[in-house]
C-alpha atoms as a PDB file:
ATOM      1  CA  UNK A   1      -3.661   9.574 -27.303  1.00  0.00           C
ATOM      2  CA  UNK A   2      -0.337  10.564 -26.627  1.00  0.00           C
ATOM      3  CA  UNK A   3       2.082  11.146 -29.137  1.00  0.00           C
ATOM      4  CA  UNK A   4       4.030   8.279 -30.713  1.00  0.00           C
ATOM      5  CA  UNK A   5       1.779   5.864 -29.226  1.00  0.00           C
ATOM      6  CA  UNK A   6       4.262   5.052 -26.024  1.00  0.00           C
ATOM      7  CA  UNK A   7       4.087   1.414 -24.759  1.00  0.00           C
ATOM      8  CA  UNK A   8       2.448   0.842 -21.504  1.00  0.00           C
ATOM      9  CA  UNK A   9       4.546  -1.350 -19.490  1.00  0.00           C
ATOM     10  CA  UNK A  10       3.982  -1.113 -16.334  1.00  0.00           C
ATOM     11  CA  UNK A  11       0.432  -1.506 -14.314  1.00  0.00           C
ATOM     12  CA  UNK A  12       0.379  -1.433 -10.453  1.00  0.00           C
ATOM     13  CA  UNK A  13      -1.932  -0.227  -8.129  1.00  0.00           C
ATOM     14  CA  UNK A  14      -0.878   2.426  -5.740  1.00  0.00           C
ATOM     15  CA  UNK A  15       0.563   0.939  -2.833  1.00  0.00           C
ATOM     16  CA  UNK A  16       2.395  -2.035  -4.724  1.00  0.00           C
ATOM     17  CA  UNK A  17       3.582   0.859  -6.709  1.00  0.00           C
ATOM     18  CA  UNK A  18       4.620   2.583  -3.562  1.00  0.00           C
ATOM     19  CA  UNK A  19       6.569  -0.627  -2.496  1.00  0.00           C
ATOM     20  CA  UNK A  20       8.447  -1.053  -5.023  1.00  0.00           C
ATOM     21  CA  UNK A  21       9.394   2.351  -5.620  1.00  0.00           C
ATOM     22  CA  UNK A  22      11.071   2.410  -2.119  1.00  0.00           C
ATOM     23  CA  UNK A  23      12.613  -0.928  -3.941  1.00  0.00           C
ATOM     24  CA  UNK A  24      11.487  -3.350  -1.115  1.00  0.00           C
ATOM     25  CA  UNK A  25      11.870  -5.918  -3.454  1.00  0.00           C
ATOM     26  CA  UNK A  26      13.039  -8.939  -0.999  1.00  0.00           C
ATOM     27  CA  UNK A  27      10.796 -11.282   1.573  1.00  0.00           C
ATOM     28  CA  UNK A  28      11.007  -8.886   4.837  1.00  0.00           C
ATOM     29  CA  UNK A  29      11.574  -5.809   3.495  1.00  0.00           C
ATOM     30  CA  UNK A  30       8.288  -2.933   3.858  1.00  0.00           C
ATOM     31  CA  UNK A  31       7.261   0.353   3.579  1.00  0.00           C
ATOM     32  CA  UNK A  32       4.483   2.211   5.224  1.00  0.00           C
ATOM     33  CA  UNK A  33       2.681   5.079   3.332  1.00  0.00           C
ATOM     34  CA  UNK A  34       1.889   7.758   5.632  1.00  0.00           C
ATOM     35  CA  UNK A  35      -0.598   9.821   3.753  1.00  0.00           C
ATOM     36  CA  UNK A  36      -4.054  10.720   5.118  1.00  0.00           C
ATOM     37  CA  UNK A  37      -3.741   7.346   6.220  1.00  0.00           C
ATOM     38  CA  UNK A  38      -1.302   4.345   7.018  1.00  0.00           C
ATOM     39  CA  UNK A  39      -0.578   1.549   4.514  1.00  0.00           C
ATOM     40  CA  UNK A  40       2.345  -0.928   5.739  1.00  0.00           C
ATOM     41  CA  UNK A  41       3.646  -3.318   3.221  1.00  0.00           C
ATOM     42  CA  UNK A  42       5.974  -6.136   3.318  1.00  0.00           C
ATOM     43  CA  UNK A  43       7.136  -8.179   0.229  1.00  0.00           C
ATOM     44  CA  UNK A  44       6.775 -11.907   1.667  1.00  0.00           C
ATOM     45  CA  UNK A  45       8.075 -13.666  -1.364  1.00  0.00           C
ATOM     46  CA  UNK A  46       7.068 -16.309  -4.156  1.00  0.00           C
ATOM     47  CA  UNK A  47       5.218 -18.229  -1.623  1.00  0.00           C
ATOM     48  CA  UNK A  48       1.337 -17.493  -1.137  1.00  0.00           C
ATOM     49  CA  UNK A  49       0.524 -16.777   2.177  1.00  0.00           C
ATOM     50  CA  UNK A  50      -1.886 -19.098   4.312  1.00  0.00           C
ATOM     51  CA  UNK A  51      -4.506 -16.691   4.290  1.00  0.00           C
ATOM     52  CA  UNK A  52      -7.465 -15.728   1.875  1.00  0.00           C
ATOM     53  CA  UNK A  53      -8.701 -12.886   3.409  1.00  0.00           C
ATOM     54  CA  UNK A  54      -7.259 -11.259   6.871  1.00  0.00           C
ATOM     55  CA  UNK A  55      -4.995 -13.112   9.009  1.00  0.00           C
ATOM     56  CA  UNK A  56      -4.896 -13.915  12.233  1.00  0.00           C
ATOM     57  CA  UNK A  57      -2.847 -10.292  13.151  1.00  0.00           C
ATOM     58  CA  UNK A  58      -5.484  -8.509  11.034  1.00  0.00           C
ATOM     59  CA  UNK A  59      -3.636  -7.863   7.683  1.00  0.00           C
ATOM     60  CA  UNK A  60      -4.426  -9.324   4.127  1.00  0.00           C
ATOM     61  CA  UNK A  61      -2.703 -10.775   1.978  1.00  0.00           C
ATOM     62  CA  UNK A  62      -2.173  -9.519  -1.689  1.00  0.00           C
ATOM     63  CA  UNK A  63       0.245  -9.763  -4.939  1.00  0.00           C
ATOM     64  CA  UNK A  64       3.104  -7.030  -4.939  1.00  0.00           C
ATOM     65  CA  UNK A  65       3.747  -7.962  -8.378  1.00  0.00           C
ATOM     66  CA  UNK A  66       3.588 -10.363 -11.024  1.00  0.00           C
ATOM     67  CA  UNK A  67       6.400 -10.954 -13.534  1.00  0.00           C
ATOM     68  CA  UNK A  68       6.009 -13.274 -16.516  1.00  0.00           C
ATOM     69  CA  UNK A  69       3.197 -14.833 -14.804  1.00  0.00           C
ATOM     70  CA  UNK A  70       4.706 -15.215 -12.250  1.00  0.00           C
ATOM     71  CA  UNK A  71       3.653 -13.534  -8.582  1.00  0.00           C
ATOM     72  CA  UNK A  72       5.310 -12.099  -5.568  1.00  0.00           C
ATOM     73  CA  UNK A  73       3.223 -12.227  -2.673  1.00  0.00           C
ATOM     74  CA  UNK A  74       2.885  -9.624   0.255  1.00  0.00           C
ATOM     75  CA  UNK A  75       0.810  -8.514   3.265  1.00  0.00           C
ATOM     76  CA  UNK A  76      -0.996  -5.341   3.822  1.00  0.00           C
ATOM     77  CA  UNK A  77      -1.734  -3.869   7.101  1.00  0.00           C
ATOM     78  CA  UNK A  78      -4.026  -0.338   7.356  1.00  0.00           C
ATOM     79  CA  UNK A  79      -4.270   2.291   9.383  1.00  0.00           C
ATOM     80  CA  UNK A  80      -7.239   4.424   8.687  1.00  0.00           C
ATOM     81  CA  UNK A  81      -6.445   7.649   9.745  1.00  0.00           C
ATOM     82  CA  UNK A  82      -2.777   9.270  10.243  1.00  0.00           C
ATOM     83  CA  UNK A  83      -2.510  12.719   8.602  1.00  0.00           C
ATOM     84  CA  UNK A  84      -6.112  13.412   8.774  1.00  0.00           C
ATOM     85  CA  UNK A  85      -4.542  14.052  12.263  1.00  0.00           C
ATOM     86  CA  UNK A  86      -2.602  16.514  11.766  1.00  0.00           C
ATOM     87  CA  UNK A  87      -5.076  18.171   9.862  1.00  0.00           C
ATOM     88  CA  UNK A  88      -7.565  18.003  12.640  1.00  0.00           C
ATOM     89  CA  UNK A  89      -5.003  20.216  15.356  1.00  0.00           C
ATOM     90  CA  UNK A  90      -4.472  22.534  12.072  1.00  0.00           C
ATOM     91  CA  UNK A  91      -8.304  22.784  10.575  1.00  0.00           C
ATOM     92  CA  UNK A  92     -10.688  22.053  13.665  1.00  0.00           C
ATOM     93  CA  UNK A  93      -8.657  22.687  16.937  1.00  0.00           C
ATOM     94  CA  UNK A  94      -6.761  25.313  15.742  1.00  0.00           C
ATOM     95  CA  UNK A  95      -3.529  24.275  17.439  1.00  0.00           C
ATOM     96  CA  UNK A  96      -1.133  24.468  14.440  1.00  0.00           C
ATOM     97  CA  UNK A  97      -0.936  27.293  11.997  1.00  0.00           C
ATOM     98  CA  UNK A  98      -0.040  24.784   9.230  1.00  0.00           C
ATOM     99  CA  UNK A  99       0.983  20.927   9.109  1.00  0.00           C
ATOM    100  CA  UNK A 100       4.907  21.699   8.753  1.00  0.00           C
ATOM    101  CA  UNK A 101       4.688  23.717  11.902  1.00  0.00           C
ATOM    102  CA  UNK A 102       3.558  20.435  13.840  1.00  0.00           C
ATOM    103  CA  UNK A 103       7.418  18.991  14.359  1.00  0.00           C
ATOM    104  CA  UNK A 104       8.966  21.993  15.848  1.00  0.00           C
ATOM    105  CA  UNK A 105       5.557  23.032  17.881  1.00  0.00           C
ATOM    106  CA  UNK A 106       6.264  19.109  19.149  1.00  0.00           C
ATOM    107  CA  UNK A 107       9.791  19.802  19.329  1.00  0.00           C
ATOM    108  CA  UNK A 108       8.993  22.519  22.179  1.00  0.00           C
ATOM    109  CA  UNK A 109       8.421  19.860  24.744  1.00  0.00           C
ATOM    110  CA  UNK A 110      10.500  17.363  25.977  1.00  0.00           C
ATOM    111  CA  UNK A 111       7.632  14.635  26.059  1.00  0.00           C
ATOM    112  CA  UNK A 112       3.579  14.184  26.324  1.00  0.00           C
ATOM    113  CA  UNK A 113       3.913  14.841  29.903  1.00  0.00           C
ATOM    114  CA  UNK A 114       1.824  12.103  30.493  1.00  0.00           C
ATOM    115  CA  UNK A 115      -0.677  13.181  27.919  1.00  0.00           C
ATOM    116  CA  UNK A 116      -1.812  10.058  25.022  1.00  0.00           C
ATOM    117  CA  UNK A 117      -3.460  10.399  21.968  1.00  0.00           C
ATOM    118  CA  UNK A 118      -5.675   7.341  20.369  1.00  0.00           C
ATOM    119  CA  UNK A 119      -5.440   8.215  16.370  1.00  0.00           C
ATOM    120  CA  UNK A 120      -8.963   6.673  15.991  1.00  0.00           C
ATOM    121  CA  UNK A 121     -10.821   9.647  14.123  1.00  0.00           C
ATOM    122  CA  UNK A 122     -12.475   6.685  11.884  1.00  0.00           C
ATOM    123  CA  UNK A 123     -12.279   3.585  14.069  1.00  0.00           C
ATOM    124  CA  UNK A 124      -9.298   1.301  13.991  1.00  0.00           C
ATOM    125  CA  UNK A 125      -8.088  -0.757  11.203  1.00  0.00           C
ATOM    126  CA  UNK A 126      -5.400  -3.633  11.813  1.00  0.00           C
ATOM    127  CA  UNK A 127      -5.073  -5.447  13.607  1.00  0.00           C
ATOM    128  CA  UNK A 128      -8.392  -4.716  15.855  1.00  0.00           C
ATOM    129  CA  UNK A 129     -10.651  -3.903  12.678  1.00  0.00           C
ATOM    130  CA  UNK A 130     -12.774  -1.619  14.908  1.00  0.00           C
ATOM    131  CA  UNK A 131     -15.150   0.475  13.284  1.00  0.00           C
ATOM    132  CA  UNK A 132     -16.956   2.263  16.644  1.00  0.00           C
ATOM    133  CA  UNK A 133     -13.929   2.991  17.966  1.00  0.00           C
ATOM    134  CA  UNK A 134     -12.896   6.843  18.221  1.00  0.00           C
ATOM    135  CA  UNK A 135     -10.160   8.939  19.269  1.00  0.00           C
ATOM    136  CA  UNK A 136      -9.189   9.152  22.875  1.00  0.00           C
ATOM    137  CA  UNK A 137      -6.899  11.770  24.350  1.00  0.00           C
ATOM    138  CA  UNK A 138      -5.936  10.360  28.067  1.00  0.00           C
ATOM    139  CA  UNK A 139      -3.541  12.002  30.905  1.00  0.00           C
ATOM    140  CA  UNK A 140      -5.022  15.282  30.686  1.00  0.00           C
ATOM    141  CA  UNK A 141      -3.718  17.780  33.500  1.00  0.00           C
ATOM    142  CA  UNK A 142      -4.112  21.716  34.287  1.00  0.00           C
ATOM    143  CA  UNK A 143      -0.700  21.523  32.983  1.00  0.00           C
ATOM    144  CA  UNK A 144      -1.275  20.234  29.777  1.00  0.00           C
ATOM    145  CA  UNK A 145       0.021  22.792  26.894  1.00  0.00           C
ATOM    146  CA  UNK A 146      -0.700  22.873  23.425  1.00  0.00           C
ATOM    147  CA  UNK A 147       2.415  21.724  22.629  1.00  0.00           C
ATOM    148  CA  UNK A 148       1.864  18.685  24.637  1.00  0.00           C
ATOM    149  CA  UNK A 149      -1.586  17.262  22.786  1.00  0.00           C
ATOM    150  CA  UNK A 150       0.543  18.050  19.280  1.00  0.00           C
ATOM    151  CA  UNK A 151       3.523  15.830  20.062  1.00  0.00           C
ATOM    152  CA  UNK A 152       1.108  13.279  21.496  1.00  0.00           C
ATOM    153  CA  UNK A 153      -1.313  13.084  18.490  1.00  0.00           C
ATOM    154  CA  UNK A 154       2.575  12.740  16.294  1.00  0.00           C
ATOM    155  CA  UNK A 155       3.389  10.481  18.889  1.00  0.00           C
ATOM    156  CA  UNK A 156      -0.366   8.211  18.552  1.00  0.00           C
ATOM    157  CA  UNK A 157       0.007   7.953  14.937  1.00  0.00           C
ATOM    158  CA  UNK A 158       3.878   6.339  15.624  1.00  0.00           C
ATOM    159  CA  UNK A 159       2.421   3.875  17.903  1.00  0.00           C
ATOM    160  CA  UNK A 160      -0.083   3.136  15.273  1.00  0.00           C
ATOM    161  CA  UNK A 161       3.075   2.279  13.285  1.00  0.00           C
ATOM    162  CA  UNK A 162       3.685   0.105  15.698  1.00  0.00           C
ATOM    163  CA  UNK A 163       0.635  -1.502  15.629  1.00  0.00           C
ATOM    164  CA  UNK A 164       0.827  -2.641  11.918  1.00  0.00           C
ATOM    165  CA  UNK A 165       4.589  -3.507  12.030  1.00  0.00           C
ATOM    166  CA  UNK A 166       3.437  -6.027  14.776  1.00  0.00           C
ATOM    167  CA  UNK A 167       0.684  -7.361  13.354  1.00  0.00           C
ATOM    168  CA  UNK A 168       2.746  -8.124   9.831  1.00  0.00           C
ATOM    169  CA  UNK A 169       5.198  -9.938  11.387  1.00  0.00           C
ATOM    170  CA  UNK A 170       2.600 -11.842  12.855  1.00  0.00           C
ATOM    171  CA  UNK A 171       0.925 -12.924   9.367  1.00  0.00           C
ATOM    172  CA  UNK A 172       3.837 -13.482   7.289  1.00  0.00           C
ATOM    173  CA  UNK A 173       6.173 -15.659   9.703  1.00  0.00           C
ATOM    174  CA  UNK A 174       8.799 -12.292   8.834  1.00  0.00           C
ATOM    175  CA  UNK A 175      11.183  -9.902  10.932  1.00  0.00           C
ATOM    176  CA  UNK A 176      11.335  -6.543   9.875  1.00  0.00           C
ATOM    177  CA  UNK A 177      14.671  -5.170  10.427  1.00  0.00           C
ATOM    178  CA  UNK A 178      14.154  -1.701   8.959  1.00  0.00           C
ATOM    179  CA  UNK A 179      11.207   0.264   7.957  1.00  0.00           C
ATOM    180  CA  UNK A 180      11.047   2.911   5.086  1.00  0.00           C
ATOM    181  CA  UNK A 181       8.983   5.344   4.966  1.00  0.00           C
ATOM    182  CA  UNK A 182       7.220   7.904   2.897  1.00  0.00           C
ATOM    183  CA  UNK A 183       4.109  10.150   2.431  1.00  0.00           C
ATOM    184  CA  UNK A 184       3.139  13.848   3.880  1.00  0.00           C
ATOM    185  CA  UNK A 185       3.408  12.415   7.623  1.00  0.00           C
ATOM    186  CA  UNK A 186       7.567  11.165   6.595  1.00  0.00           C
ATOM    187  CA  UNK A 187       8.833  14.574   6.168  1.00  0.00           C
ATOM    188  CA  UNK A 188       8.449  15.173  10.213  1.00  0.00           C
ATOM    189  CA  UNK A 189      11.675  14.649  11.763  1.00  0.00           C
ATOM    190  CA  UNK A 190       9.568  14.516  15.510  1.00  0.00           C
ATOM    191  CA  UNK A 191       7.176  11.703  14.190  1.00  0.00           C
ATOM    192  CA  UNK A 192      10.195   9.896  12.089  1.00  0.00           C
ATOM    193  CA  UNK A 193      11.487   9.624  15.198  1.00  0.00           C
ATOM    194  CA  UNK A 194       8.307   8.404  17.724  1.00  0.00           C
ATOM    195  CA  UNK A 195       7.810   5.716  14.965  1.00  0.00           C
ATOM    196  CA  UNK A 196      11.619   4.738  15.173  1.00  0.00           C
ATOM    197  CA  UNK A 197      11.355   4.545  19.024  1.00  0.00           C
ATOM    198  CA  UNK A 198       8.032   2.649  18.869  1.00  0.00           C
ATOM    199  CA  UNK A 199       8.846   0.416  16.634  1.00  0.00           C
ATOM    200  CA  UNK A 200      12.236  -0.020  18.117  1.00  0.00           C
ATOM    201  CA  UNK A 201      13.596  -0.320  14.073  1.00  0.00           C
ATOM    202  CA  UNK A 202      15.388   1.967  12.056  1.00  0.00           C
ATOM    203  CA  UNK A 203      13.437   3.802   9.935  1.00  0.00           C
ATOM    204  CA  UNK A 204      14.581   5.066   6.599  1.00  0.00           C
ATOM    205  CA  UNK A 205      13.235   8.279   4.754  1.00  0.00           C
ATOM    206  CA  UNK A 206      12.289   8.272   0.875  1.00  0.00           C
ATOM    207  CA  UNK A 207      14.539  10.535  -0.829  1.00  0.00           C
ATOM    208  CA  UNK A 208      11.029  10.838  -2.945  1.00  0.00           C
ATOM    209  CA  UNK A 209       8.098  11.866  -0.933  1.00  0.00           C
ATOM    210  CA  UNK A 210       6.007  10.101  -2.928  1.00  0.00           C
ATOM    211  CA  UNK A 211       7.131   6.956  -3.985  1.00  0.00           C
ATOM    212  CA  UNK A 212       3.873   5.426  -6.006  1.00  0.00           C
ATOM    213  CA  UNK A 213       5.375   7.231  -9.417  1.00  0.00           C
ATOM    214  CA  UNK A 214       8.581   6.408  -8.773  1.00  0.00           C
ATOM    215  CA  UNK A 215       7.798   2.728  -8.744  1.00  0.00           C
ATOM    216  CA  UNK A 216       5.469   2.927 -11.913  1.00  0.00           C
ATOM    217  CA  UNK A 217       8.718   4.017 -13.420  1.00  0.00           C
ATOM    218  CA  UNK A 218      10.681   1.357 -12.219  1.00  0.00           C
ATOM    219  CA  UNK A 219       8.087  -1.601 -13.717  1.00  0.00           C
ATOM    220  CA  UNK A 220       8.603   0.231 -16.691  1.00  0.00           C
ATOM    221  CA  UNK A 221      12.281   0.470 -16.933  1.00  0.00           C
ATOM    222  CA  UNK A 222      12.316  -3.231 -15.668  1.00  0.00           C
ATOM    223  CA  UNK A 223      10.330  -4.100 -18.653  1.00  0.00           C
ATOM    224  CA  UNK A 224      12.242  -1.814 -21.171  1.00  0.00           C
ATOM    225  CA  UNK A 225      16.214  -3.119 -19.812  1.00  0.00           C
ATOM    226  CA  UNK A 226      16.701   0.386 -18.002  1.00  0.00           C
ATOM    227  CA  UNK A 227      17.272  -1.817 -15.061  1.00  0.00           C
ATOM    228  CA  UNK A 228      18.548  -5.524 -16.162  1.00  0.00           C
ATOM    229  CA  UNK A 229      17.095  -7.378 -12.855  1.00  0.00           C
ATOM    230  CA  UNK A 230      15.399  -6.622  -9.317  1.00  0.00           C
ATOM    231  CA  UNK A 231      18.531  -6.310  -7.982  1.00  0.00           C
ATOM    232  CA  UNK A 232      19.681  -3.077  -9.836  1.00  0.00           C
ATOM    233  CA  UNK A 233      16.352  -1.939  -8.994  1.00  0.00           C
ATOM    234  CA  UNK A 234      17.184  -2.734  -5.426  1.00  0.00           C
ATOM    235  CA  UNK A 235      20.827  -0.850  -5.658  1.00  0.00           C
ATOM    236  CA  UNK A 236      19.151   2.478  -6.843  1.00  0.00           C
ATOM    237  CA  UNK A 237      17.711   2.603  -3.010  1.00  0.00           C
ATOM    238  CA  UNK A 238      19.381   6.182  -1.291  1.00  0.00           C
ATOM    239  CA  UNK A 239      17.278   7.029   1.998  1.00  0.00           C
ATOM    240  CA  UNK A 240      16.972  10.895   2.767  1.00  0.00           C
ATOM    241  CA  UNK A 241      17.853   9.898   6.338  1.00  0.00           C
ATOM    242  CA  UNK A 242      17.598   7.266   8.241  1.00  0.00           C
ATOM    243  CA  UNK A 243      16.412   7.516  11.703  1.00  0.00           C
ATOM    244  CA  UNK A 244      17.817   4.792  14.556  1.00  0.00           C
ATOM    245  CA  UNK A 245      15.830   3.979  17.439  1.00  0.00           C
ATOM    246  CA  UNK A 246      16.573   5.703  20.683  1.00  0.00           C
ATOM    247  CA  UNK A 247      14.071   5.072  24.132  1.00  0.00           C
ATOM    248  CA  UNK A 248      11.729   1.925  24.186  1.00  0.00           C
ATOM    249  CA  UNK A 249       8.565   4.159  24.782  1.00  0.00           C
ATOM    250  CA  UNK A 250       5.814   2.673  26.264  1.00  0.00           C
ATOM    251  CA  UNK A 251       3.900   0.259  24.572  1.00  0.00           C
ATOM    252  CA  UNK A 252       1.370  -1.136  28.136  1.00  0.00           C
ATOM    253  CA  UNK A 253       0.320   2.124  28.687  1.00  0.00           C
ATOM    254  CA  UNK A 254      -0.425   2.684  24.865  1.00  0.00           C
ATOM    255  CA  UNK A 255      -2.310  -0.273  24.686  1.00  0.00           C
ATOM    256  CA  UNK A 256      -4.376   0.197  27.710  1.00  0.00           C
ATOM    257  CA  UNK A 257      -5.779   3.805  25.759  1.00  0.00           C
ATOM    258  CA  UNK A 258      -6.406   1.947  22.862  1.00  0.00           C
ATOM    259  CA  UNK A 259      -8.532  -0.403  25.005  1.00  0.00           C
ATOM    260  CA  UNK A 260     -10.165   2.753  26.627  1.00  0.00           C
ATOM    261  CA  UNK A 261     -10.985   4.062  23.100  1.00  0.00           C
ATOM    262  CA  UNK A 262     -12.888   1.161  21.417  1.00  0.00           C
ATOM    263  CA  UNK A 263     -16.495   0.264  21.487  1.00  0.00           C
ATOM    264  CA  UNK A 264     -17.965   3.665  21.667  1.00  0.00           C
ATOM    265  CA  UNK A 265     -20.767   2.691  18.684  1.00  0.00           C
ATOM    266  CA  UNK A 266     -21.732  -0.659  18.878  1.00  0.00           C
ATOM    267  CA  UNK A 267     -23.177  -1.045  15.690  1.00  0.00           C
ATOM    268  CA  UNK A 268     -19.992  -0.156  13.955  1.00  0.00           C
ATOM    269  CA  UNK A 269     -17.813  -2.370  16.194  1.00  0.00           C
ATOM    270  CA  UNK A 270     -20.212  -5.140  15.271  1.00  0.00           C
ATOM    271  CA  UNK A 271     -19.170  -4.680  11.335  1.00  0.00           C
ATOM    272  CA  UNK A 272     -16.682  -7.793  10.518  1.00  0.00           C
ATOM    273  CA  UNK A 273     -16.068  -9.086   7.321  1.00  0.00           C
END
């Protein structure tokens, strides 16, 4: 036990925690981990949504938080593999010395040059829920650096982003005006950037990398009057940086790869539930 006994008074799992601790604590506002994988969040608001398992745009729906009793309702939208990425051009391809180096190696090129990256190492999650699918990298040329399959696997995992910002505002009736961000994957000023241009939002950087303690914290200090009400909790929000769109890029072209890249084992595609 630890000494003095201390209250526990705050419980939350880790993503809820991660939501709140980037204080997205009104109906439109989210956050999207970017950690071995992709969580997006988005706090929808007192009212349950339609749903009891996956909607329609291939999220779920689930309780941010409950306060007295009383819940706040949200979707979740998942993206199974987005560092793992970056670990496979460090660990198995050999491309990057270390994950760091990824932005700058990225930065070296002005674009793909035609060159796009399917981040589908372990199928896809929302909103196609596609277990047999598998990574696809499309465009190749004799011309194709190293530096060009780096900013394009960034560059995949940003239009995977996309992908779940889409299919939340599909389930829970919301816009998302801004995105915030945190995780391994949001210290990248080249894939901060893809995900602002895919996404065509402004994405804002947690001053904390990882936000999941910071928001335990925060349910405590609600409970204890370190913060009097969500909205002090909401004025402690300082982005790192925040990161305004700049090119539409393009989103046909993306999802024609992701078309190219499903299906490969047709048992796992089968899998629904």
């Amino acid at each position: 036990a630890l000494a003095g006994s201390p209250l526990i008074c705050g419980l939350a799992g880790d993503q809820q925690s991660s939501l709140i601790g980037q204080a997205c604590v009104e109906p439109g506002m989210a956050k999207i981990t970017f950690g071995t994988g992709g969580m997006l969040d988005v706090c929808v608001g007192p009212t349950r949504p339609t749903f009891a398992t996956r909607g329609h745009g291939g999220t779920f729906p689930m309780v941010c938080w409950r306060q007295d009793g009383v819940p706040t309702w949200g979707v979740e939208a998942v993206m199974l593999s987005a560092g793992t990425n970056v670990e496979w051009l460090r660990d198995d391809l050999g491309l990057i010395p270390d994950a760091a180096s990824s932005s700058d190696i990225a930065a070296s090129v002005p674009d793909t040059d035609g060159v796009v990256y399917v981040p589908a190492l372990l199928g896809l999650g929302t909103p196609l829920w596609d277990y047999g699918a598998r990574g696809a990298l499309l465009g190749l040329t004799r011309g194709t650096q190293a530096a060009h399959v780096v900013r394009a696997v960034l560059e995949g995992v940003a239009h995977r982003g996309a992908d779940l910002v889409e299919a939340a505002e599909a389930d829970s009736d919301l816009r998302l005006e801004a995105l915030r961000i945190d995780g391994g994957m949001s210290a990248n000023p080249v894939f901060v950037q893809a995900l602002a241009d895919a996404t065509q939002r402004p994405v804002e950087v947690s001053p904390v990398l990882e936000a999941t303690t910071l928001g335990a914290g925060f349910l405590a200090g609600l409970a204890t009057g370190v913060w009097g009400s969500w909205d002090d909790l909401a004025a402690t929000w300082s982005p790192r940086v925040r990161v305004e769109p700049g090119a539409v890029t393009d989103r046909d072209r993306w999802r024609d790869a992701v078309e190219r890249s499903r299906g490969r084992f047709s048992d796992l595609s089968a899998l629904d539930f």
